[in-house]
Protein backbone atom coordinates (compact mmCIF):
# COMPACT_ATOMS: atom_id res chain seq x y z
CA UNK A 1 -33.09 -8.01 -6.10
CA UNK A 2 -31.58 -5.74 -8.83
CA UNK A 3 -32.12 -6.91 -12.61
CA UNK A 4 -29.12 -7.63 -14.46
CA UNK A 5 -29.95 -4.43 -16.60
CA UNK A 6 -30.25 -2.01 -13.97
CA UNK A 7 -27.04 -3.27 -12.39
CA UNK A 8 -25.08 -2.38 -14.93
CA UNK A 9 -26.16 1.49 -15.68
CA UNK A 10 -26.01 2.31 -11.77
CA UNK A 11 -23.05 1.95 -8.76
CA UNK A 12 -24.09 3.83 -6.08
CA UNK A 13 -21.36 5.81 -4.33
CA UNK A 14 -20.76 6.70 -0.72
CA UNK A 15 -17.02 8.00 -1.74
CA UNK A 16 -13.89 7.70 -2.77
CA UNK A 17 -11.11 9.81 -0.86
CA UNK A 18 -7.45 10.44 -1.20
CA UNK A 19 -6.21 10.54 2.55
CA UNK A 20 -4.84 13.82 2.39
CA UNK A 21 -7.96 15.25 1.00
CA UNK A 22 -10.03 13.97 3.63
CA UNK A 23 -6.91 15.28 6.24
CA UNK A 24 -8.27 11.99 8.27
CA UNK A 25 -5.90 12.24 11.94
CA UNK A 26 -3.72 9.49 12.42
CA UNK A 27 -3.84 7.66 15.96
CA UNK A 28 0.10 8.46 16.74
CA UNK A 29 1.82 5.57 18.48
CA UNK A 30 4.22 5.89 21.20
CA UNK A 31 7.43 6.33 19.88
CA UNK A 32 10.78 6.00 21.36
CA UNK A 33 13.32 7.96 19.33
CA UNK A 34 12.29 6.96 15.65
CA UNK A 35 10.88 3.67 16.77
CA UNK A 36 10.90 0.43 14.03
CA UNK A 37 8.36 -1.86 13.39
CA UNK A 38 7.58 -4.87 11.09
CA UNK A 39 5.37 -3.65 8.88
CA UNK A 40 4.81 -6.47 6.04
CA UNK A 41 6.07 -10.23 5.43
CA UNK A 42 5.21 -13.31 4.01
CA UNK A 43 7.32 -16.48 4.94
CA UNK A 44 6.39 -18.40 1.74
CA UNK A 45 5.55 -17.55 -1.77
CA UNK A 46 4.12 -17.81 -5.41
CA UNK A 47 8.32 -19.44 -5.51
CA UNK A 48 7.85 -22.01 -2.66
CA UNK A 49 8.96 -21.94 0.92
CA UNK A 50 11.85 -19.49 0.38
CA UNK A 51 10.15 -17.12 -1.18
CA UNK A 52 9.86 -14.46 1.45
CA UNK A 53 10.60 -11.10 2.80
CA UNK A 54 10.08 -9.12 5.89
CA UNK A 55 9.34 -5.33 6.07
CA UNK A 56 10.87 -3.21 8.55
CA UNK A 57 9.16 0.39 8.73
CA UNK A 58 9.80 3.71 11.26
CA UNK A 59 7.13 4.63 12.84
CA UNK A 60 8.07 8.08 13.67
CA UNK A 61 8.87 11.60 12.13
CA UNK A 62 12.46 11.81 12.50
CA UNK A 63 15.25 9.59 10.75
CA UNK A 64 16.20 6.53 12.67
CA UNK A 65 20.27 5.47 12.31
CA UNK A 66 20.59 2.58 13.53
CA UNK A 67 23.19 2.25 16.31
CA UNK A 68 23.08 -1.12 17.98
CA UNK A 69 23.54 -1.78 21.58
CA UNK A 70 25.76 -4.58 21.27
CA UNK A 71 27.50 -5.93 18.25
CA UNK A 72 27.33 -4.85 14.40
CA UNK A 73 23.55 -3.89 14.08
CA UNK A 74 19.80 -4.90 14.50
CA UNK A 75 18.64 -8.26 14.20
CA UNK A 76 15.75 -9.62 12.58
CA UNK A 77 15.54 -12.69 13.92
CA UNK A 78 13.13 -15.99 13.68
CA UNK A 79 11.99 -17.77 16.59
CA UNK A 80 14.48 -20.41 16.22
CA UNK A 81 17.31 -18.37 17.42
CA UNK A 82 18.92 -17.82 13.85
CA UNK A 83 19.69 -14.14 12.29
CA UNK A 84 18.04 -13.43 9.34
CA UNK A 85 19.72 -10.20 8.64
CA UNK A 86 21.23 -7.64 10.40
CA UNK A 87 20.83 -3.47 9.69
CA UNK A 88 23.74 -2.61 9.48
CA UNK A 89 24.98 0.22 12.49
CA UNK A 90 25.25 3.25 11.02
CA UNK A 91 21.85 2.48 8.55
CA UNK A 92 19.80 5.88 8.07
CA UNK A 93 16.41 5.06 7.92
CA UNK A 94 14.37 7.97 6.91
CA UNK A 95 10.64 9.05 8.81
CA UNK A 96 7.94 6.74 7.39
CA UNK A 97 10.76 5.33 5.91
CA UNK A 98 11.55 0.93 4.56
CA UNK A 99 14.33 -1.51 4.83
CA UNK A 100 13.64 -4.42 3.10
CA UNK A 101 15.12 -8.02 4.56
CA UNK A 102 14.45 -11.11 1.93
CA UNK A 103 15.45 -14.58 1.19
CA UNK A 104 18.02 -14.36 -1.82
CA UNK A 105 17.00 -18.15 -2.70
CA UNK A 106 13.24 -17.53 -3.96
CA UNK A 107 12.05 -13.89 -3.37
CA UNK A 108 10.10 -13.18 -6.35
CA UNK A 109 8.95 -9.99 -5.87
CA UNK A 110 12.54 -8.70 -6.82
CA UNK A 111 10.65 -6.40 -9.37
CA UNK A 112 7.55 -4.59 -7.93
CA UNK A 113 8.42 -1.26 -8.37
CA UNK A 114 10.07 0.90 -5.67
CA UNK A 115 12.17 3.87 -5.84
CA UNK A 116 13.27 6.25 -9.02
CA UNK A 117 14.29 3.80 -11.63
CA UNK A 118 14.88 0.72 -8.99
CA UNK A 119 12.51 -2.16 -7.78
CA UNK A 120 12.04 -4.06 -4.44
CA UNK A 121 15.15 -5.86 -4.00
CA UNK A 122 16.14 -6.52 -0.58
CA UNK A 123 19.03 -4.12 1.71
CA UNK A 124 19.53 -7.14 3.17
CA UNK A 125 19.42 -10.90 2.15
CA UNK A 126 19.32 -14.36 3.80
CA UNK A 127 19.51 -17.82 2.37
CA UNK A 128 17.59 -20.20 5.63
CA UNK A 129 13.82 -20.53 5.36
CA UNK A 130 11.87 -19.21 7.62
CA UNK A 131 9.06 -22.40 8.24
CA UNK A 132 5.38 -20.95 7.46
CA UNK A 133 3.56 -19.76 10.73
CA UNK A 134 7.04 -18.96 12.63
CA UNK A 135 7.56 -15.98 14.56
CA UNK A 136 9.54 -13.41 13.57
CA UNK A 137 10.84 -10.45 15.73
CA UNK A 138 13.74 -7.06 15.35
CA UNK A 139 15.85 -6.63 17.91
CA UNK A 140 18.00 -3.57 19.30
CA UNK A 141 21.53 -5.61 18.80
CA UNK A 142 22.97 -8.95 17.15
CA UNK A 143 24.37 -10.38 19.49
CA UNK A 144 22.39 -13.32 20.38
CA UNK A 145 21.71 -15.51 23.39
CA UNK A 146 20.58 -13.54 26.31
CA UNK A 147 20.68 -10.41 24.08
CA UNK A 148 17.39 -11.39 22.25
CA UNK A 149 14.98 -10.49 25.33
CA UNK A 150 11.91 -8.09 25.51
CA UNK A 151 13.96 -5.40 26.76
CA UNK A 152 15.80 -5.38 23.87
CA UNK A 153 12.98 -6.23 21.41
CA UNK A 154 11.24 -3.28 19.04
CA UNK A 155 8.82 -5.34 17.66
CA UNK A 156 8.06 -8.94 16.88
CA UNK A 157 5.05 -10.54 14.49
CA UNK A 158 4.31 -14.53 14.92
CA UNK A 159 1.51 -16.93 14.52
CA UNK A 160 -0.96 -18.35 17.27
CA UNK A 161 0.80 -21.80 16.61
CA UNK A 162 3.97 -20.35 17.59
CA UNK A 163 4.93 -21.04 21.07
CA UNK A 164 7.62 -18.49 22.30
CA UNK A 165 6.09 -15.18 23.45
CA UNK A 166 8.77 -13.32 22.40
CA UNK A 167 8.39 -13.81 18.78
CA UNK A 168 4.59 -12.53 18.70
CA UNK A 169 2.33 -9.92 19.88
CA UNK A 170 -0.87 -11.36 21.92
CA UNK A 171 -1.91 -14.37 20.46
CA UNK A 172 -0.75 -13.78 17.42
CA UNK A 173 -2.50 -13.77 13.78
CA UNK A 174 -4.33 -16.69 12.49
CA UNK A 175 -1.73 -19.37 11.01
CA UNK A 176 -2.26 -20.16 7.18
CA UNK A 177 -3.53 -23.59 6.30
CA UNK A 178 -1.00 -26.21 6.12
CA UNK A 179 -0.19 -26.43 2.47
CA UNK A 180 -2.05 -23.62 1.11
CA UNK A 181 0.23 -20.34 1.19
CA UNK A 182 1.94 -20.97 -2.75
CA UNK A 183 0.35 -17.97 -3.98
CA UNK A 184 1.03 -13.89 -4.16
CA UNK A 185 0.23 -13.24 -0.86
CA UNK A 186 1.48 -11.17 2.33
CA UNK A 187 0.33 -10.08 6.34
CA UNK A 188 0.12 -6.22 5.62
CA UNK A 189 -0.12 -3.74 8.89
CA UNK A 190 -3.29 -2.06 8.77
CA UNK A 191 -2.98 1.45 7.82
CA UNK A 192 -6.50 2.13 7.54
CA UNK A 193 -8.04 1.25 10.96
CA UNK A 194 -10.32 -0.89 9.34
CA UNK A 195 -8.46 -4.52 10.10
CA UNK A 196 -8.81 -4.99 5.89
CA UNK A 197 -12.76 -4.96 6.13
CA UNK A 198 -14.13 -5.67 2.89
CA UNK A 199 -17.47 -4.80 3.21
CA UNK A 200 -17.05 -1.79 5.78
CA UNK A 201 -18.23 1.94 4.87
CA UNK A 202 -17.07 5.08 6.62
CA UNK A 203 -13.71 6.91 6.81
CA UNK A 204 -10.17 5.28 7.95
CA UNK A 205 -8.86 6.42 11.34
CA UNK A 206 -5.41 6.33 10.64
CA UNK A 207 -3.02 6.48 7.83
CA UNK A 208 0.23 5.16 8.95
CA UNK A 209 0.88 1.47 10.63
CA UNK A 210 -1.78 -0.01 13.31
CA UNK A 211 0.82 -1.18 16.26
CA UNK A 212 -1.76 -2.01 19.16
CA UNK A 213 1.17 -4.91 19.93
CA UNK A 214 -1.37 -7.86 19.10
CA UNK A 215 -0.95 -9.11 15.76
CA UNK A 216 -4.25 -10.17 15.33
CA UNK A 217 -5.94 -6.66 15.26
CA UNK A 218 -2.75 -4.78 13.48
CA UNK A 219 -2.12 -7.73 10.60
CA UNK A 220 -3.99 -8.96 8.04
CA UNK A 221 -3.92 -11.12 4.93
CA UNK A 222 -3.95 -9.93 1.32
CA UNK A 223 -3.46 -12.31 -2.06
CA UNK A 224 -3.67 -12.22 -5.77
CA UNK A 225 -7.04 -14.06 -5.71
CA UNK A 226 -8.58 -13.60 -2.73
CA UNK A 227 -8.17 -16.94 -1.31
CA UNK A 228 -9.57 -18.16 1.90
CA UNK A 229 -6.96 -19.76 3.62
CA UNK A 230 -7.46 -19.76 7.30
CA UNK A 231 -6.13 -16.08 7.69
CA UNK A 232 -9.13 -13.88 6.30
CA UNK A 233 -10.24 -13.47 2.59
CA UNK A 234 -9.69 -10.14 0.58
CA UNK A 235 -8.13 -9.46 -2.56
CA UNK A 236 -4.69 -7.96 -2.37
CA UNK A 237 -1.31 -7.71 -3.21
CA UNK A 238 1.91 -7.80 -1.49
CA UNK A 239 4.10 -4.37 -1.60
CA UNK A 240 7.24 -4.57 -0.35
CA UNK A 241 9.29 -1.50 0.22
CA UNK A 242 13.47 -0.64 0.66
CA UNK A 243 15.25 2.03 1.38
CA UNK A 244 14.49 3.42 -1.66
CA UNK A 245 10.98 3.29 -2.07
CA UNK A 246 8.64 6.79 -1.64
CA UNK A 247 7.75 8.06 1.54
CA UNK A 248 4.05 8.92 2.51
CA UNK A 249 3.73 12.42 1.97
CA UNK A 250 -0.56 12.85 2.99
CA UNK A 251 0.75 16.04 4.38
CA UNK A 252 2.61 17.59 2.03
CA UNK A 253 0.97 16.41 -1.54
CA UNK A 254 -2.45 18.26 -1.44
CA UNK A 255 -5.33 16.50 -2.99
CA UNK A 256 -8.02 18.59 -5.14
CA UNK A 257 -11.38 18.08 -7.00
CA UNK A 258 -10.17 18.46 -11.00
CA UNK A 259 -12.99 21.03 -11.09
CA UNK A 260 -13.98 22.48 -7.35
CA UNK A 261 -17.16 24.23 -9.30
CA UNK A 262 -18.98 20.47 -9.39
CA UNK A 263 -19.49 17.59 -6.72
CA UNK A 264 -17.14 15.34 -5.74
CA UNK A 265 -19.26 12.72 -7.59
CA UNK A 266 -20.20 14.87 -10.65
CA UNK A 267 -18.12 14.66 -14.38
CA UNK A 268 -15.39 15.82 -14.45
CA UNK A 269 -14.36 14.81 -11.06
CA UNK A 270 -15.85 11.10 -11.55
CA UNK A 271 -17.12 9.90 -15.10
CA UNK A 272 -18.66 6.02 -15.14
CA UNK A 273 -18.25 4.67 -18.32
CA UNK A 274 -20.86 1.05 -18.68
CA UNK A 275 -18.88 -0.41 -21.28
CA UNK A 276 -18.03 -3.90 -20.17
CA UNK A 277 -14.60 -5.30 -20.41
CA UNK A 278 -14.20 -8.55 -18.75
CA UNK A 279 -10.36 -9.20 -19.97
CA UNK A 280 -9.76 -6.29 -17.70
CA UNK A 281 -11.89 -7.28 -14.21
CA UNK A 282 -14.73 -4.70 -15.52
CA UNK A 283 -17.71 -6.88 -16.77
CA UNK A 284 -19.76 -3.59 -15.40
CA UNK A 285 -17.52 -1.02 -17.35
CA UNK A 286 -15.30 1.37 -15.19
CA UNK A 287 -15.27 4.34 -13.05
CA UNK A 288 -12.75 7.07 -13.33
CA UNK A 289 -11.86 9.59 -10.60
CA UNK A 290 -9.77 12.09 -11.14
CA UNK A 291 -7.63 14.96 -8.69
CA UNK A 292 -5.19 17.32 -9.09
CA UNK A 293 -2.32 17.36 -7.02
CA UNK A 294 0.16 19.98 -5.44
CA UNK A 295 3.62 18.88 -4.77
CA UNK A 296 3.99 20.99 -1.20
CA UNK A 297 7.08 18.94 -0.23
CA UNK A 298 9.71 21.75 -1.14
CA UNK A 299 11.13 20.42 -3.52
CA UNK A 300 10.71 18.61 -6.89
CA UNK A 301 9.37 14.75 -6.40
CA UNK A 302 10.65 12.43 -8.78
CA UNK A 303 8.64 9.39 -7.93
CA UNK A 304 4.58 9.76 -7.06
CA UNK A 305 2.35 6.67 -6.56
CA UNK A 306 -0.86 6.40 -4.43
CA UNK A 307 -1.14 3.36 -2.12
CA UNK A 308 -5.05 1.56 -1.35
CA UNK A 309 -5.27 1.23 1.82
CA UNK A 310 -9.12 0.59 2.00
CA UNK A 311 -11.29 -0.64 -0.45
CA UNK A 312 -14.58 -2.41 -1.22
CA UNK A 313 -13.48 -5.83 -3.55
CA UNK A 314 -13.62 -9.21 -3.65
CA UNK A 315 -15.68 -10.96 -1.97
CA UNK A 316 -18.05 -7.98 -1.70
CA UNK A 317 -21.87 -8.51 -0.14
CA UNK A 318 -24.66 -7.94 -1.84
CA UNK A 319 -25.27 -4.15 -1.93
CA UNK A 320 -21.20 -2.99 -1.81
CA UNK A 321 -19.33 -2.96 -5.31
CA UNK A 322 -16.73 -4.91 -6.71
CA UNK A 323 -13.92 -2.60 -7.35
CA UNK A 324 -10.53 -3.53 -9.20
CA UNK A 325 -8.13 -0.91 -9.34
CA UNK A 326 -6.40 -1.10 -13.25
CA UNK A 327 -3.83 1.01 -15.77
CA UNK A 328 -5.46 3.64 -17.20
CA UNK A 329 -3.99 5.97 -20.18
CA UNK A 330 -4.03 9.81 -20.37
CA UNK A 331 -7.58 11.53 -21.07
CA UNK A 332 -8.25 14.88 -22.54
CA UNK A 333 -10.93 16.82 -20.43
CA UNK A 334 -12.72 19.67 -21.63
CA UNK A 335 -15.22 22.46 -20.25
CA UNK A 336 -13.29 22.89 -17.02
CA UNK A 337 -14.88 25.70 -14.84
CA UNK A 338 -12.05 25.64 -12.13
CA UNK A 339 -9.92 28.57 -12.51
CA UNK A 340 -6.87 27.13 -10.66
CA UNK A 341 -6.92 24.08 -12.64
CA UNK A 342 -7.14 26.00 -15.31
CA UNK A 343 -4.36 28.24 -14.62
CA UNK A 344 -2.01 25.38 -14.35
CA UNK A 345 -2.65 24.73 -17.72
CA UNK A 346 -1.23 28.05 -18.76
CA UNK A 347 -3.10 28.63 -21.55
CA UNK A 348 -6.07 30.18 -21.21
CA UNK A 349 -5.39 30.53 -17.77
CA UNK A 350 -9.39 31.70 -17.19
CA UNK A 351 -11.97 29.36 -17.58
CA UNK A 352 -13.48 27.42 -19.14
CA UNK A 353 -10.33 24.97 -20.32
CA UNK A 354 -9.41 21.93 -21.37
CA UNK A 355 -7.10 19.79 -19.55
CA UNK A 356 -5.17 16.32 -19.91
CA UNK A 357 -5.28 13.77 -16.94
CA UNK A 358 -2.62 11.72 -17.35
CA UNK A 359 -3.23 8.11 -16.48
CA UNK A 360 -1.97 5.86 -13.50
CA UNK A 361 -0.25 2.26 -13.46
CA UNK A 362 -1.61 -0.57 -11.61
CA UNK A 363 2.00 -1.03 -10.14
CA UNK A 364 3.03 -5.28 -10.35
CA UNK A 365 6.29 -7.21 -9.78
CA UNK A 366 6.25 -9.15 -13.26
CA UNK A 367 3.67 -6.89 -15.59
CA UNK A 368 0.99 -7.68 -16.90
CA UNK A 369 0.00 -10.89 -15.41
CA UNK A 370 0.91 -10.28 -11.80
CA UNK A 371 -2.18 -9.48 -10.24
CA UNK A 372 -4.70 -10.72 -13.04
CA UNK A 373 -7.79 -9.81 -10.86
CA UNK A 374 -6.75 -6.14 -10.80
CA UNK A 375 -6.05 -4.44 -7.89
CA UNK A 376 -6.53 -4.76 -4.07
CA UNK A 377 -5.48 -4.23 -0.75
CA UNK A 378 -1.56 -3.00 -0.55
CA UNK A 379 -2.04 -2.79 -4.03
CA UNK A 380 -0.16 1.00 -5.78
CA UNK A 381 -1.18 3.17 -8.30
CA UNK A 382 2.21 4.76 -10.27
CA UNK A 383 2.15 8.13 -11.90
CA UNK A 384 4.73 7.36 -14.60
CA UNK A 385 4.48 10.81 -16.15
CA UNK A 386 6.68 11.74 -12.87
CA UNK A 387 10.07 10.59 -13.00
CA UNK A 388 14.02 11.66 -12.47
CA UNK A 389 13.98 13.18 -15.80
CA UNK A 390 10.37 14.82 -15.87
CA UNK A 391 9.77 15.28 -11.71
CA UNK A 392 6.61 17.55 -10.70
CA UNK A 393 8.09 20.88 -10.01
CA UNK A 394 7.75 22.58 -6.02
CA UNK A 395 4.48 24.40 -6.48
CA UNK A 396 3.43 22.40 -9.38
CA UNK A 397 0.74 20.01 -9.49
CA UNK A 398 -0.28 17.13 -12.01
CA UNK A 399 -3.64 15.86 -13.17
CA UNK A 400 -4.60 12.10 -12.86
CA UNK A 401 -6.89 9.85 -13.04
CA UNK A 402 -7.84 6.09 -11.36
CA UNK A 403 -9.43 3.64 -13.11
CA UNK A 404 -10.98 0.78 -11.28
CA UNK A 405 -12.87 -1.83 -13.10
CA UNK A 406 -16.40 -2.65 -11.94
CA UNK A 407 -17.29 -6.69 -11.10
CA UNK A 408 -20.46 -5.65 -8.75
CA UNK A 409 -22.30 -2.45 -8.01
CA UNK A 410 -23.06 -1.27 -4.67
CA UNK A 411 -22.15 1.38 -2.09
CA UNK A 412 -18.20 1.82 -2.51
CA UNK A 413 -15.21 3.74 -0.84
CA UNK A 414 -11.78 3.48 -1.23
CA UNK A 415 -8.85 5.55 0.53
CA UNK A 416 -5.37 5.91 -0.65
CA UNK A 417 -1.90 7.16 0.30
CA UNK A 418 -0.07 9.84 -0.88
CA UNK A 419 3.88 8.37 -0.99
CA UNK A 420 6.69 10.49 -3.23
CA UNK A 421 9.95 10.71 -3.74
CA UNK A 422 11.26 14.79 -3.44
């Protein structure tokens, strides 16, 4: 085994890669005309047994509006027959797009940042708990009774203790312990194709929703502390995303090395600093990694975070790091060799340069002591030097950096999403 000493000046890297620098090929589900999914819930919270929300997400590349095929809208529904919330007919949802159903009595995660200068609240609201383990499903219409069959179903998400077929996928995901779910937690969909492996190396498949319709392979769970409680261990967070939130853009927000003349792996492109700092989740200092990205969307964006989607954390094996995504500040970089990243500077516009990398925010619903153990799975990464005032030009790109905190060395990866707001 490693000395202590040695542990602390080495972290051996396999990779780190933004999605849409590693242009990774999503598996493409069948879609039927801008098809919806649940895509992330939790039916009990850090705020009791109300506090809970349930993601809808479309799976597709076109818009989705919402036209029901009987009555006012879709239903999402819980296995005991009674509407949650209804989208309303006539609802746009855009491609890759959120609407956001929650329980107006206890959500608490009312805050997590979402859209240009709004949060997560819900479109839609409901006041009747749903009980813990319950299936859930969305239906084409709300108009109840016979009307809530499979024909009419788009998706559904449910527990292997629940009974009625038509509120889960296969056997459905493994129930949370009785008593145990009063904590930051959430099911996420598995946009990696990794089923939220901890301790699993190699590049993700996919970068949109798993739907394989069996909620045990496309769900898994994610919490503050990494918790064992009957539904698989990771650290995490719970994201949940409206109408407004940003969109994934992998495709159209290219991902660069801040200096293409050096490895992926080299200073300036990733600089490990041993200092330790355990108030921050770092007792083996940090290790920065910084791109430069290209806003390709066509027009300005005014909101740019990065969502982890794969990641080697808590509880990591011996021989894979610890990693906990943090905040970082803006750093001034100098003796930059890459001519387009120096051009973007403007001045001098041949190398070598010097260069600021503006920082990243470990995104949380009540800052700073939501996520105390840093970063997870689902967790979100905010560029807050892009906003509606100061949005990153078409053709422009931006500098930044991640910081993630260091707990264990090892072999590491960790994969992220591009999603903006043009």
């Amino acid at each position: 085994m490693k000395g202590t000493h040695e542990m602390q000046r080495t972290i051996r890297a396999i990779g780190f890669t933004v999605i849409a620098l590693l242009f990774v090929a999503s598996v493409v589900p069948l879609e039927a005309a801008g098809s919806l999914i649940i895509s992330e819930f939790r039916l009990q919270g850090k705020a009791g047994v109300s506090d809970e929300f349930i993601e809808i997400y479309n799976d597709s590349g076109v818009a989705h509006t919402v036209v029901a095929s009987s009555g006012s809208g879709y239903a999402i529904v819980a296995s005991d027959g009674v509407i949650r919330c209804t989208i309303p007919n006539g609802t746009v949802i855009p491609a890759r797009g959120h609407w956001l159903c929650v329980n107006s009595v206890a959500y608490a995660l009312g805050t997590y940042p979402a859209g240009t200068g709004t949060n997560a609240t819900g479109d839609g609201t409901y006041t009747t708990d749903i009980p813990i383990n319950m299936g859930i499903a969305l239906f084409n219409n709300n108009s109840g009774g016979g009307s809530f069959s499979l024909a009419n179903r788009f998706d559904a998400v449910g527990s292997t203790a629940e009974a009625n077929a038509l509120y889960k996928e296969g056997t459905g995901y493994p129930q949370i312990t009785a008593g145990a779910p009063n904590f930051n937690h959430s099911f996420v969909r598995d946009e990696c194709g990794k089923g939220g492996a901890v301790n699993l190396l190699g590049p993700c498949t996919i970068s949109t929703p798993k739907d394989t319709d069996n909620n045990a392979a496309d769900f898994y769970f994610v919490d503050l502390n990494g918790t064992s409680a009957g539904a698989g261990q990771r650290l995490g967070a719970p994201g949940p995303e409206n109408l407004s939130s940003p969109i994934q853009r992998n495709g159209s927000v290219a991902a660069n090395l801040l200096d293409a003349t050096v490895a992926t792996s080299a200073s300036p492109n990733r600089v490990r600093d041993l200092t330790a700092d355990d108030a921050n989740n770092s007792h083996l200092g940090t290790l920065s990694i910084r791109r430069r990205f290209v806003n390709n969307t066509g027009a300005p964006i005014t909101r740019l975070r990065f969502r982890i989607i794969d990641l080697d954390t808590f509880p990591a094996a011996f021989g894979f790091a610890d990693l906990r995504p943090r905040t970082s500040t803006a750093v001034v970089v100098g003796v930059i060799n890459d001519a387009t990243t120096c051009a973007e500077t403007g001045t001098p516009a041949t190398p070598p340069c010097v260069v600021t990398v503006q920082g990243t925010t470990l995104e949380q619903a009540s800052a700073p002591h939501d996520q105390p153990n840093g970063g997870g799975f689902g967790s979100s990464y905010g560029a807050g030097t892009v906003t509606l005032g100061t949005p990153l030009a078409t053709g422009a790109s931006i500098n930044l950096q991640f910081l993630v905190g260091i707990q264990q060395s090892g072999s590491f990866r960790i994969f992220l999403n591009i999603e903006a707001l043009p």
